[in-house]
Protein backbone atom coordinates (compact mmCIF):
# COMPACT_ATOMS: atom_id res chain seq x y z
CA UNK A 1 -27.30 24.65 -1.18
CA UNK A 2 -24.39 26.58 -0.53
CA UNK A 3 -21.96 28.48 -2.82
CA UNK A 4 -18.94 26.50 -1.62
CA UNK A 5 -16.67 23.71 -2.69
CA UNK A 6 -18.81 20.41 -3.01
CA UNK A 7 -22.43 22.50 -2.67
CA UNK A 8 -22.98 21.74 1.25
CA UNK A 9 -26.79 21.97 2.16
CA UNK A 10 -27.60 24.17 5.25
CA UNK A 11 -31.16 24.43 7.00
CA UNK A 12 -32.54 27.90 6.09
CA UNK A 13 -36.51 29.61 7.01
CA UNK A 14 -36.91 31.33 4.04
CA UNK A 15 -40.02 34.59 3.20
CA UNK A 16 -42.44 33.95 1.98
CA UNK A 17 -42.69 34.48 -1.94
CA UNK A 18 -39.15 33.19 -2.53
CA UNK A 19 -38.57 31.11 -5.56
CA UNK A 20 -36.61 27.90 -5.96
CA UNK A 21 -33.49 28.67 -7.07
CA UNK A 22 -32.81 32.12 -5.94
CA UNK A 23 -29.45 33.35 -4.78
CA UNK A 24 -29.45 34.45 -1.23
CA UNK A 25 -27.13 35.87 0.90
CA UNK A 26 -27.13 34.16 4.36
CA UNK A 27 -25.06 33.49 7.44
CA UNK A 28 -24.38 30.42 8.97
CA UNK A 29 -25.50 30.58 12.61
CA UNK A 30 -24.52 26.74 13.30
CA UNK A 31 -21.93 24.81 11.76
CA UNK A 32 -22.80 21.24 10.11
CA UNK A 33 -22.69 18.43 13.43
CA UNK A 34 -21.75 14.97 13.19
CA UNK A 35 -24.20 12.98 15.64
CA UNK A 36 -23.62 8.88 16.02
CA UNK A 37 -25.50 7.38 13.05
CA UNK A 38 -26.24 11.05 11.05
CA UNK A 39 -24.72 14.15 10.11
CA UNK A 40 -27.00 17.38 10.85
CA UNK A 41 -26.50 19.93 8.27
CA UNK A 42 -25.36 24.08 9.07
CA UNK A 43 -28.13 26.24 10.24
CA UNK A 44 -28.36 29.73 8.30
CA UNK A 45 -30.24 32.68 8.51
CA UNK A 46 -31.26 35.48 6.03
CA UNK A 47 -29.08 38.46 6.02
CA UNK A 48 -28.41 41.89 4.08
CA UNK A 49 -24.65 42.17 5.22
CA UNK A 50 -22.30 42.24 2.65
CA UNK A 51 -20.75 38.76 1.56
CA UNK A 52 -17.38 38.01 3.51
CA UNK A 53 -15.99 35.11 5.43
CA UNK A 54 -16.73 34.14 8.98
CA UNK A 55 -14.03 34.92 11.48
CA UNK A 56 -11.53 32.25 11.76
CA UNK A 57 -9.65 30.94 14.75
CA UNK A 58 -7.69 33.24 16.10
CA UNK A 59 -10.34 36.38 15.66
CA UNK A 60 -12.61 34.38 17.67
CA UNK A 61 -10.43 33.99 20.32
CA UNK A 62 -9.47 37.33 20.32
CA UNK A 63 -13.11 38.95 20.52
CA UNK A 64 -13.25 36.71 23.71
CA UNK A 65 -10.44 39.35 25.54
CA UNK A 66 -8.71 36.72 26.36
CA UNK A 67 -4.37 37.01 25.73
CA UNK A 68 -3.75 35.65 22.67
CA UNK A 69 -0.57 33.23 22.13
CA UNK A 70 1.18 32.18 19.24
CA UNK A 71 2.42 28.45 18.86
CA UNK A 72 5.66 27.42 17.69
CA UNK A 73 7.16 23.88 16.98
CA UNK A 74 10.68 24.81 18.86
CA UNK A 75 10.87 25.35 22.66
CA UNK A 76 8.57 24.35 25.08
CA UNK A 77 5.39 22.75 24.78
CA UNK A 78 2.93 24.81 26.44
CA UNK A 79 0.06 22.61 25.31
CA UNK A 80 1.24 19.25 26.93
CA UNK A 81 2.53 21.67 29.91
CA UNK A 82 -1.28 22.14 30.62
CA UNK A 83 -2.21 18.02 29.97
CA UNK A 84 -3.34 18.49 26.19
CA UNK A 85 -2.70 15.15 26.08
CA UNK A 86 -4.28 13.60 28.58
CA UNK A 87 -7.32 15.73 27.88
CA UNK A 88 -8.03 13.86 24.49
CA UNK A 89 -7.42 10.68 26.58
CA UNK A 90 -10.11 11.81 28.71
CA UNK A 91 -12.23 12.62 25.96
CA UNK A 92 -11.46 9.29 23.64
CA UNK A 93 -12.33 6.78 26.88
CA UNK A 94 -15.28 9.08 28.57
CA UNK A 95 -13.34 8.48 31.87
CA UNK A 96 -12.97 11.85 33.91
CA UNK A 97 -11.24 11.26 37.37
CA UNK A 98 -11.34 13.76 39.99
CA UNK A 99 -10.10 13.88 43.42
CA UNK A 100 -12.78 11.42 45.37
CA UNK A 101 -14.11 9.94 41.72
CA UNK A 102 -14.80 10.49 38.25
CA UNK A 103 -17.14 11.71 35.89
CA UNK A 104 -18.35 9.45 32.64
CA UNK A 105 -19.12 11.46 29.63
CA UNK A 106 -20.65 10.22 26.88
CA UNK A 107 -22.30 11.79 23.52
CA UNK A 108 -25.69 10.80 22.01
CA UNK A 109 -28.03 12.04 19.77
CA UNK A 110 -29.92 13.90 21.85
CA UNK A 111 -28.38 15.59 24.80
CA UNK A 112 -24.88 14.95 26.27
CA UNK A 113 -24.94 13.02 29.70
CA UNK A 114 -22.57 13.22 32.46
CA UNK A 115 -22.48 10.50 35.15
CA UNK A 116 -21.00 11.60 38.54
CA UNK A 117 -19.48 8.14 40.09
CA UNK A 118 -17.20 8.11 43.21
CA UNK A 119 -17.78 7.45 47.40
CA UNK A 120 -18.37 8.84 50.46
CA UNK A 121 -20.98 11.00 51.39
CA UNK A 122 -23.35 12.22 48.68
CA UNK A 123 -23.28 16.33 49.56
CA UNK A 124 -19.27 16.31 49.39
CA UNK A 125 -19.33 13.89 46.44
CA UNK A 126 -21.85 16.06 44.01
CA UNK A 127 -19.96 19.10 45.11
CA UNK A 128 -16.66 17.94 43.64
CA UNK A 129 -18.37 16.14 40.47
CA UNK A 130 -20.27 19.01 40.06
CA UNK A 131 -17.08 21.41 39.80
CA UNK A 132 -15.50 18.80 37.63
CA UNK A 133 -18.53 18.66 35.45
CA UNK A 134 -18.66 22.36 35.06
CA UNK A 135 -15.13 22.24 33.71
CA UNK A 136 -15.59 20.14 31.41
CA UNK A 137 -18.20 21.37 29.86
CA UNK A 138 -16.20 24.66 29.95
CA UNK A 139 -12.86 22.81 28.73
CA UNK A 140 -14.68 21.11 25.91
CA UNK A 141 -17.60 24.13 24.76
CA UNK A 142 -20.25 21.21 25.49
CA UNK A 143 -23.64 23.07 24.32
CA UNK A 144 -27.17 21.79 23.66
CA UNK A 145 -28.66 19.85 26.09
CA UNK A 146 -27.03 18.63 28.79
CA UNK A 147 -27.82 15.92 31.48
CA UNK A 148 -26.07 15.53 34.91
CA UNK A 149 -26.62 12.63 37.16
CA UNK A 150 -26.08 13.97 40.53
CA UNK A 151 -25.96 11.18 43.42
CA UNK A 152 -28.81 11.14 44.88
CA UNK A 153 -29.40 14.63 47.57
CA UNK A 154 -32.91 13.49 49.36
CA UNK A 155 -32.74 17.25 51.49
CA UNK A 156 -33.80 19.73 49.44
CA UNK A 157 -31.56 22.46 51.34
CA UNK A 158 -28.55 20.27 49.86
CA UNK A 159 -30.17 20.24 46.33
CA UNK A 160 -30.20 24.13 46.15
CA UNK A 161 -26.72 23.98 47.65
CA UNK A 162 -25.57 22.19 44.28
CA UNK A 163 -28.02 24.43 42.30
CA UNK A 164 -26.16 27.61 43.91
CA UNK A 165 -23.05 25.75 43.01
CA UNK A 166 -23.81 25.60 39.29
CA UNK A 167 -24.90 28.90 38.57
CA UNK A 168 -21.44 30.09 40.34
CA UNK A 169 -19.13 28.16 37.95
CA UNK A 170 -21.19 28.11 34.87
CA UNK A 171 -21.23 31.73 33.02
CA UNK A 172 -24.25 32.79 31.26
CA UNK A 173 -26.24 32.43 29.02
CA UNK A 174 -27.63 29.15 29.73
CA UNK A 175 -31.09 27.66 31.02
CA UNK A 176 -31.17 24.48 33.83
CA UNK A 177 -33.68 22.57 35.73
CA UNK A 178 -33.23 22.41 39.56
CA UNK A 179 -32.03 19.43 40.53
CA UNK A 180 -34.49 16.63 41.50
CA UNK A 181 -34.57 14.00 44.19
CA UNK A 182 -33.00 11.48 41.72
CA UNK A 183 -30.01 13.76 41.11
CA UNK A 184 -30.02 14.64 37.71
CA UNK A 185 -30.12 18.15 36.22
CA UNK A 186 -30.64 19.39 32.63
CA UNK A 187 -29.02 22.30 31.20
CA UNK A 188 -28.85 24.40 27.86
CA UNK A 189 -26.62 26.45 26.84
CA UNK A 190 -26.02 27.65 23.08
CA UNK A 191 -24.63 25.01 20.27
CA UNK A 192 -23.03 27.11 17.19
CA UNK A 193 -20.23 24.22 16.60
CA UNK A 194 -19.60 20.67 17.68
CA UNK A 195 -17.93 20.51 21.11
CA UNK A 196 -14.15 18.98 21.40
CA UNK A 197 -16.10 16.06 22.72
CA UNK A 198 -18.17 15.32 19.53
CA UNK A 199 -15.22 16.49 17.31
CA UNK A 200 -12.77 13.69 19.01
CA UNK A 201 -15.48 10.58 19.40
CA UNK A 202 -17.30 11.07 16.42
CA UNK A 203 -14.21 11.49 13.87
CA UNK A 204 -11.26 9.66 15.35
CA UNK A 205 -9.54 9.90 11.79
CA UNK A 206 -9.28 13.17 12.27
CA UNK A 207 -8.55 13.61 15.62
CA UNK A 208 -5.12 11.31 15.28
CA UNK A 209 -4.43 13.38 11.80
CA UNK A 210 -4.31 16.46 13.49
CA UNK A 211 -2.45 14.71 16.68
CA UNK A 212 0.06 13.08 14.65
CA UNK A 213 0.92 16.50 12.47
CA UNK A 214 1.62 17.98 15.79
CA UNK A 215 3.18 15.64 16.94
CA UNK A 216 5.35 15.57 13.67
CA UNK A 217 6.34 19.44 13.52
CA UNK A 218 7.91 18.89 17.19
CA UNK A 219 10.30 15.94 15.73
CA UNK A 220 13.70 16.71 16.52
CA UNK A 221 16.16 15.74 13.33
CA UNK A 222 17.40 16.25 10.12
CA UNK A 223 16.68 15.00 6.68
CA UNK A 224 13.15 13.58 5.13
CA UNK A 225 10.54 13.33 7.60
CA UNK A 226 8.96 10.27 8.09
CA UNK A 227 4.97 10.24 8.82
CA UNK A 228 3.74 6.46 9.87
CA UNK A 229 -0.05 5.48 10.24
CA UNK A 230 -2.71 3.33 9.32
CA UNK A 231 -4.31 3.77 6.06
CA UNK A 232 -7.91 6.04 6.56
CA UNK A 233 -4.96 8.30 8.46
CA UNK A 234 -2.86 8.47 5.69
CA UNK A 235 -5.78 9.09 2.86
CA UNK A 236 -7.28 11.84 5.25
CA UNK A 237 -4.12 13.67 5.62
CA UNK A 238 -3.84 13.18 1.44
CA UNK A 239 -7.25 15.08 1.04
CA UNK A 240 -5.55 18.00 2.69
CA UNK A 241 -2.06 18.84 0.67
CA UNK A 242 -1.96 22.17 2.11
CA UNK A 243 -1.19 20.53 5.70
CA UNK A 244 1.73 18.62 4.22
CA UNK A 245 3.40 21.58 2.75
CA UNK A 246 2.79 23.62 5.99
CA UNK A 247 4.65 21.07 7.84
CA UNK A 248 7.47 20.96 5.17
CA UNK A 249 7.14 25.12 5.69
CA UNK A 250 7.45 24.65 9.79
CA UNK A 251 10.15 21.83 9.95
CA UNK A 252 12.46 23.00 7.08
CA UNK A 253 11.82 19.28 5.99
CA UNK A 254 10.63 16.87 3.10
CA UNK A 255 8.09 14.94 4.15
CA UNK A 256 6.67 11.30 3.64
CA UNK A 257 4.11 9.24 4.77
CA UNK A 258 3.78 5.67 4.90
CA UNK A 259 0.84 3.85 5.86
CA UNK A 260 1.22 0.38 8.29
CA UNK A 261 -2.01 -1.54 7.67
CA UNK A 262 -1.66 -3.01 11.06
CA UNK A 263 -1.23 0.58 13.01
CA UNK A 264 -3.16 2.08 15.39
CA UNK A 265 -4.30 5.65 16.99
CA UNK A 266 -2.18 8.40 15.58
CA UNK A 267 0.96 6.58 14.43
CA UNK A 268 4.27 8.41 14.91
CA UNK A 269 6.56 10.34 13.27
CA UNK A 270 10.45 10.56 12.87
């Protein structure tokens, strides 16, 4: 049980000789996943560092080396510049189209599959799918297990051609099966959060929430600002004062929100 707001459990392999209800210092190695029908609880391990919180956002980023850029709600949209939009629609419908077909992408409990659908020949088509596959996965931090359904590649000089292929695109670390006669290849690569994937399908409340604040603090206007969803929108955003007064902070507006019981998706805002 954790020492945090509303006592979250986390998994934890404790020594041996430890007694029930000792204080421990540990570190969470795996946040808490939401999986269709069940939630999986953090994953911690022992530790002897001093007590501090994890890095946030932003410091992760930046111990990636990659350039670091600050958002603001005036000017040009950068996101929707590079199709943030119609990224979540790709991830909300599991429909992935590429040039010469699509990829489906679905969630379960136990591994995330991706289906490679499209014509023409089957060497050209599991080329492309396989590139599109590979960025999603990349796009969306898919980890675990992983299953892709290759069209079928009966030479085995073409299956190692799409084996080559994946360990090009894919950075390490991660583990994969060659591909088989049937197409499909497994890979595993290392889950410490829930992939954009799992975060969007699995908690659509919060997934319009968060689209509809942005959405809101790039209103154009004057005067109160008017926030209008369906109601498990509205209670979400409730839970969660501090994002109303950050908006009133970034738009120099009031704010108010009115839930429309026949609404759907993220609602708008005006």
């Amino acid at each position: 049980m954790l020492d945090l707001p509303g006592e979250p459990l986390a998994t934890l392999t404790p020594p041996q000789g430890l007694s029930i209800g000792a204080r421990l210092t540990v570190e969470i190695v795996r946040m808490a996943l939401r999986e269709r029908g069940r939630e999986k609880p953090a994953r911690a391990r022992m530790t002897d560092a001093p007590l501090t919180d994890g890095p946030d956002l932003r410091a992760r980023i930046v111990a990636t080396g990659f350039p670091v850029m600050d958002m603001v709600p005036t000017g040009s949209d950068r996101l929707e510049q590079v199709g943030w939009s119609e990224l979540i629609d790709h991830v909300r419908t599991g429909h992935w189209p590429f040039v010469g077909g699509a990829l489906w992408i679905d969630a379960t409990p136990a591994m995330t599959l991706i289906d490679i659908d499209g014509e023409g020949d089957a060497p050209t088509l599991a080329r492309a799918g396989g590139r599109a596959a590979i960025n999603a996965i990349r796009c969306c931090d898919i980890g675990g297990s992983i299953g892709i359904d290759f069209p079928s590649l009966p030479g085995r000089g073409e299956r190692q051609a799409i084996d080559a292929l994946i360990d090009e695109l894919l950075p390490q670390p991660f583990e994969r099966t060659a591909i088989n006669g049937f197409g499909l290849m497994q890979i595993i690569r290392r889950r410490q959060r829930p992939s954009l994937i799992e975060q969007v399908r699995l908690d659509p409340v919060g997934t319009d929430a968060a689209m509809l604040l942005r959405q809101a603090e790039r209103t154009i206007g004057t005067g109160v600002l008017h926030l209008t969803t369906r109601p498990a929108v509205v209670d979400h955003i409730a839970r969660h004062p501090d994002w109303t007064a950050e908006l009133q902070r970034r738009t120099g507006r009031p704010v108010e929100i009115i839930a429309d019981a026949q609404g759907k998706g993220s609602g708008h805002a005006q």
